[in-house]
C-alpha atoms as a PDB file:
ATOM      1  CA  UNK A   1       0.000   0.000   0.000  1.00  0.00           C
ATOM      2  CA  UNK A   2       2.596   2.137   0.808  1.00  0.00           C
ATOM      3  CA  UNK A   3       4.636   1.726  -2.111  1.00  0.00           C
ATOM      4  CA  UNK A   4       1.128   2.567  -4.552  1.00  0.00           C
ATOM      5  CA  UNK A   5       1.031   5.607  -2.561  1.00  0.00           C
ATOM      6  CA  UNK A   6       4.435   6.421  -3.157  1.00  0.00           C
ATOM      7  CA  UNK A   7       3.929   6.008  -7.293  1.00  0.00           C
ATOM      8  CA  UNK A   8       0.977   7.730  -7.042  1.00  0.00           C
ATOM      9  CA  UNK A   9       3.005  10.656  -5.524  1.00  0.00           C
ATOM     10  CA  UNK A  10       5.679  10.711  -7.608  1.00  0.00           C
ATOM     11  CA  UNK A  11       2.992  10.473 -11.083  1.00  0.00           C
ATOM     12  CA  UNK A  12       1.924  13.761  -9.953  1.00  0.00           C
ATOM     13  CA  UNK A  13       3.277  17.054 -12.232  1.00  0.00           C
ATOM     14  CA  UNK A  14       3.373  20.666 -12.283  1.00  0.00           C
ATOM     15  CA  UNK A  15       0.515  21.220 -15.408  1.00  0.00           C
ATOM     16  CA  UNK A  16       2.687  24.407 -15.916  1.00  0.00           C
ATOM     17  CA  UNK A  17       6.505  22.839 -15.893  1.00  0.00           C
ATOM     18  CA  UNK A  18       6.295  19.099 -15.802  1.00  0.00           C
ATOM     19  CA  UNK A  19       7.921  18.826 -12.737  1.00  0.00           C
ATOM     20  CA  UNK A  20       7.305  16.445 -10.094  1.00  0.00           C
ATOM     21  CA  UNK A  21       9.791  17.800  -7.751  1.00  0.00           C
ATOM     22  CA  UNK A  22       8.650  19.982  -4.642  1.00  0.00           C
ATOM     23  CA  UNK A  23      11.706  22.402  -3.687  1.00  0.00           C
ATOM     24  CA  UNK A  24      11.354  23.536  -0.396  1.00  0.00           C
ATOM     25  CA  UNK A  25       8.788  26.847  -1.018  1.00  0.00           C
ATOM     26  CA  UNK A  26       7.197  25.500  -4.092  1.00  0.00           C
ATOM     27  CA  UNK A  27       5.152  23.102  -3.423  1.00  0.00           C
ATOM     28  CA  UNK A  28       2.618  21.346  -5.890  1.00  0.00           C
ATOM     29  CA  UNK A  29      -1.228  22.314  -4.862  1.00  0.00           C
ATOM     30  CA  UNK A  30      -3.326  19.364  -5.748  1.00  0.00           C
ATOM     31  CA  UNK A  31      -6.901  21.283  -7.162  1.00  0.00           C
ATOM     32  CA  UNK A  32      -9.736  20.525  -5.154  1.00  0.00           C
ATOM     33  CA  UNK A  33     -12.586  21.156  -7.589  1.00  0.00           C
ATOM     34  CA  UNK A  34     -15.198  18.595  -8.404  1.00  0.00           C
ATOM     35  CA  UNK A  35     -13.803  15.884 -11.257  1.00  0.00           C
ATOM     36  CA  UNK A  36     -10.149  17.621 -11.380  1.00  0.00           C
ATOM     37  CA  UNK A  37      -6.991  16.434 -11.433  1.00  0.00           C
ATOM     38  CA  UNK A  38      -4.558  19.475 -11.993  1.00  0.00           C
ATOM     39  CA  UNK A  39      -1.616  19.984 -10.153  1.00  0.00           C
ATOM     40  CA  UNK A  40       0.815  23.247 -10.182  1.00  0.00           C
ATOM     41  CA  UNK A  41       4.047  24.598  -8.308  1.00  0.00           C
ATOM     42  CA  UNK A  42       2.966  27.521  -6.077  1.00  0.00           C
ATOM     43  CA  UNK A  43       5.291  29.824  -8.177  1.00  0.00           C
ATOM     44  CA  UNK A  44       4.072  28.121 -11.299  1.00  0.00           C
ATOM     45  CA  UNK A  45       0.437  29.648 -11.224  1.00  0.00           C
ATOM     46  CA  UNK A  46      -0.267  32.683 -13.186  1.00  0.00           C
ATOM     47  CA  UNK A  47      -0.378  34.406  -9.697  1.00  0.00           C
ATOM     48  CA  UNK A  48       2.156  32.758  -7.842  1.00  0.00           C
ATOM     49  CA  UNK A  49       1.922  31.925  -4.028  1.00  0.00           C
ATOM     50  CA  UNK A  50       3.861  32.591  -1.442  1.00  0.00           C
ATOM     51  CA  UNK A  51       2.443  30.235   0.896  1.00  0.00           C
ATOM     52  CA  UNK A  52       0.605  26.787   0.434  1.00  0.00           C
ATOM     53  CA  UNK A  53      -3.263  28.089   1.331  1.00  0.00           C
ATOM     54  CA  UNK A  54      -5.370  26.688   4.250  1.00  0.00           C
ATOM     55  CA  UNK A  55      -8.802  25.188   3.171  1.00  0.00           C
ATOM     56  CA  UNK A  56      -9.525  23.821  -0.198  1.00  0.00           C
ATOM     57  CA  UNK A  57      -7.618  25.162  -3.365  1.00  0.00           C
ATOM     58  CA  UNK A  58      -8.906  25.441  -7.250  1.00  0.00           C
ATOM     59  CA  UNK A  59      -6.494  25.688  -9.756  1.00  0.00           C
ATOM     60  CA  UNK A  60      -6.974  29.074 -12.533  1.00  0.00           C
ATOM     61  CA  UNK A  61     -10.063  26.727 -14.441  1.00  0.00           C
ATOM     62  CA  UNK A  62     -11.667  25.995 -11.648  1.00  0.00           C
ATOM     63  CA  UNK A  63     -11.607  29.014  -9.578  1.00  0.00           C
ATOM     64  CA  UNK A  64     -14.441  31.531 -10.537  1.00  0.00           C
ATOM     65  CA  UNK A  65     -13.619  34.385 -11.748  1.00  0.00           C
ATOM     66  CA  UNK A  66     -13.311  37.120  -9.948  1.00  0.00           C
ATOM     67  CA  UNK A  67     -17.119  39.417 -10.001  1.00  0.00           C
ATOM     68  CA  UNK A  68     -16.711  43.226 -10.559  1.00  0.00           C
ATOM     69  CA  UNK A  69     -15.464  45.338  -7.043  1.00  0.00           C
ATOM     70  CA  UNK A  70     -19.185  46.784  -7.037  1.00  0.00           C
ATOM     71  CA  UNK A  71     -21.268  43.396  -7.420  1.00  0.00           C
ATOM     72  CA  UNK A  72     -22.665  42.654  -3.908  1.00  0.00           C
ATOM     73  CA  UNK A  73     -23.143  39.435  -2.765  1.00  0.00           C
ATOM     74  CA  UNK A  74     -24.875  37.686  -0.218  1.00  0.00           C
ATOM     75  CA  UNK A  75     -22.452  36.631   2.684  1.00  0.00           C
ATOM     76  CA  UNK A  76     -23.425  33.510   4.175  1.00  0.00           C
ATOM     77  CA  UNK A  77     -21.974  34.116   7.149  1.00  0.00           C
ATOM     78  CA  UNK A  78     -24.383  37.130   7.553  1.00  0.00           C
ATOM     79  CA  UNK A  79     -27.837  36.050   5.746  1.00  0.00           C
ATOM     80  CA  UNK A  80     -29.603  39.130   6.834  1.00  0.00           C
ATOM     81  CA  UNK A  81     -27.182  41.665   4.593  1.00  0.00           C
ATOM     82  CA  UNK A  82     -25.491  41.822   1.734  1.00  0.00           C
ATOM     83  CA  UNK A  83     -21.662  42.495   1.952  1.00  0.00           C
ATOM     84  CA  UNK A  84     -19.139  43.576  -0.998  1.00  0.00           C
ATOM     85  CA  UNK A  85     -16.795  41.237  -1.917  1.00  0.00           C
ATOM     86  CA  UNK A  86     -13.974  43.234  -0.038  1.00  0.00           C
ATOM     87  CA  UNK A  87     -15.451  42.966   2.545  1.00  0.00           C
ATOM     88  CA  UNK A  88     -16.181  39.101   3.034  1.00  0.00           C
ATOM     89  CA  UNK A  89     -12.457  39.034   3.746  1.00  0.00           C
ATOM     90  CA  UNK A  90     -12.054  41.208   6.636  1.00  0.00           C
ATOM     91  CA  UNK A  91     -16.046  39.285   7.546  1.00  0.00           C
ATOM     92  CA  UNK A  92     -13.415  35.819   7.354  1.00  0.00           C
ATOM     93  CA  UNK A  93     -15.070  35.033   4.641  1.00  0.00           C
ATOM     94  CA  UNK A  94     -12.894  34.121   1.647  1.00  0.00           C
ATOM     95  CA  UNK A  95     -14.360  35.136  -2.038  1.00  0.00           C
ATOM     96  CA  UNK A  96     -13.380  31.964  -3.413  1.00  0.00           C
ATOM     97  CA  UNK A  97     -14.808  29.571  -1.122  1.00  0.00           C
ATOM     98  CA  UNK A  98     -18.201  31.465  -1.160  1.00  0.00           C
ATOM     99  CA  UNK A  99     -17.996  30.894  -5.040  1.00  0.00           C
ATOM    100  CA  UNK A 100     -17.552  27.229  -5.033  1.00  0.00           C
ATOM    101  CA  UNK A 101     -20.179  26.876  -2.390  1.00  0.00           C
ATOM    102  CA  UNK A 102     -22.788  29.106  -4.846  1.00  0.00           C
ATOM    103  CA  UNK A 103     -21.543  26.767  -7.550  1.00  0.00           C
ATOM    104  CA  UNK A 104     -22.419  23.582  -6.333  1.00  0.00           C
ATOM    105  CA  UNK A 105     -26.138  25.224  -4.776  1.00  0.00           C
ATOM    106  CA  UNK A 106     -26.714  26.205  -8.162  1.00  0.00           C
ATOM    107  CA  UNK A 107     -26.167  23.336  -9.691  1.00  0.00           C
ATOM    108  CA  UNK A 108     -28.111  21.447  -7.686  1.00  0.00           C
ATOM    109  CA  UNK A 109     -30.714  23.503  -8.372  1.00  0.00           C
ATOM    110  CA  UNK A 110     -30.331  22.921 -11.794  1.00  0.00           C
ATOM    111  CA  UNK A 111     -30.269  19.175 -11.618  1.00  0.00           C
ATOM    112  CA  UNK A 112     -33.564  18.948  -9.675  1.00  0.00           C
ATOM    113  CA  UNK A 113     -35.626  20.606 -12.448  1.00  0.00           C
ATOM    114  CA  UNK A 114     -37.146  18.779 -14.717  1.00  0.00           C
ATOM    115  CA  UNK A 115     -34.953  17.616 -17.747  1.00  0.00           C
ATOM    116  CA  UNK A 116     -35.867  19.638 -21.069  1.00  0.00           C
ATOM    117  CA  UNK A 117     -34.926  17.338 -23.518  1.00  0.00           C
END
């Protein structure tokens, strides 16, 4: 078992590079989003990271992108108002995660009504 996990490991490559090698401050983020199997450097990604992120990560396709400054959204945290995007931050609320969480209500949503075809 051990030795599966250890091919597994090493079978896993930068998207960006190639690389399977993890330098100390570059470590490859394994994407978290439903069905995906990407895998980048932290300095390989368009933005780069300086630190490996806490939580679930989604690599450039999967991650959302990024609603206008002035779109307000509705925080979960806070169901009785509406906070700008900016501010779901400093609320401990990270953008991103919000997103994904939308995502997946949506398409459940979408998936429960009946089929058109």
């Amino acid at each position: 078992a051990a030795a599966a996990a250890a091919a597994a490991a090493a079978a896993i490559k930068c998207k960006t590079c190639g690389s399977g090698e993890e330098p100390e401050g570059n470590a490859i983020l394994l994407c978290d989003g439903f069905g995906c199997t990407s895998a980048f450097h932290q300095r390989c990604l368009p933005t780069p990271l300086e630190e490996v992120p806490d939580g679930d990560w989604l690599c450039p396709k999967c991650a959302p992108e990024a609603p206008p400054a002035d779109l307000v959204m509705p925080s979960p945290v806070s169901k009785d108002r509406a906070l700008r995007r900016e501010l779901q931050v400093v609320d401990g609320l990270r953008p991103a995660d919000w997103a994904a969480e939308e995502a997946q209500r949506l398409e459940a949503q979408r998936r429960a009504l009946p089929d058109r075809a």
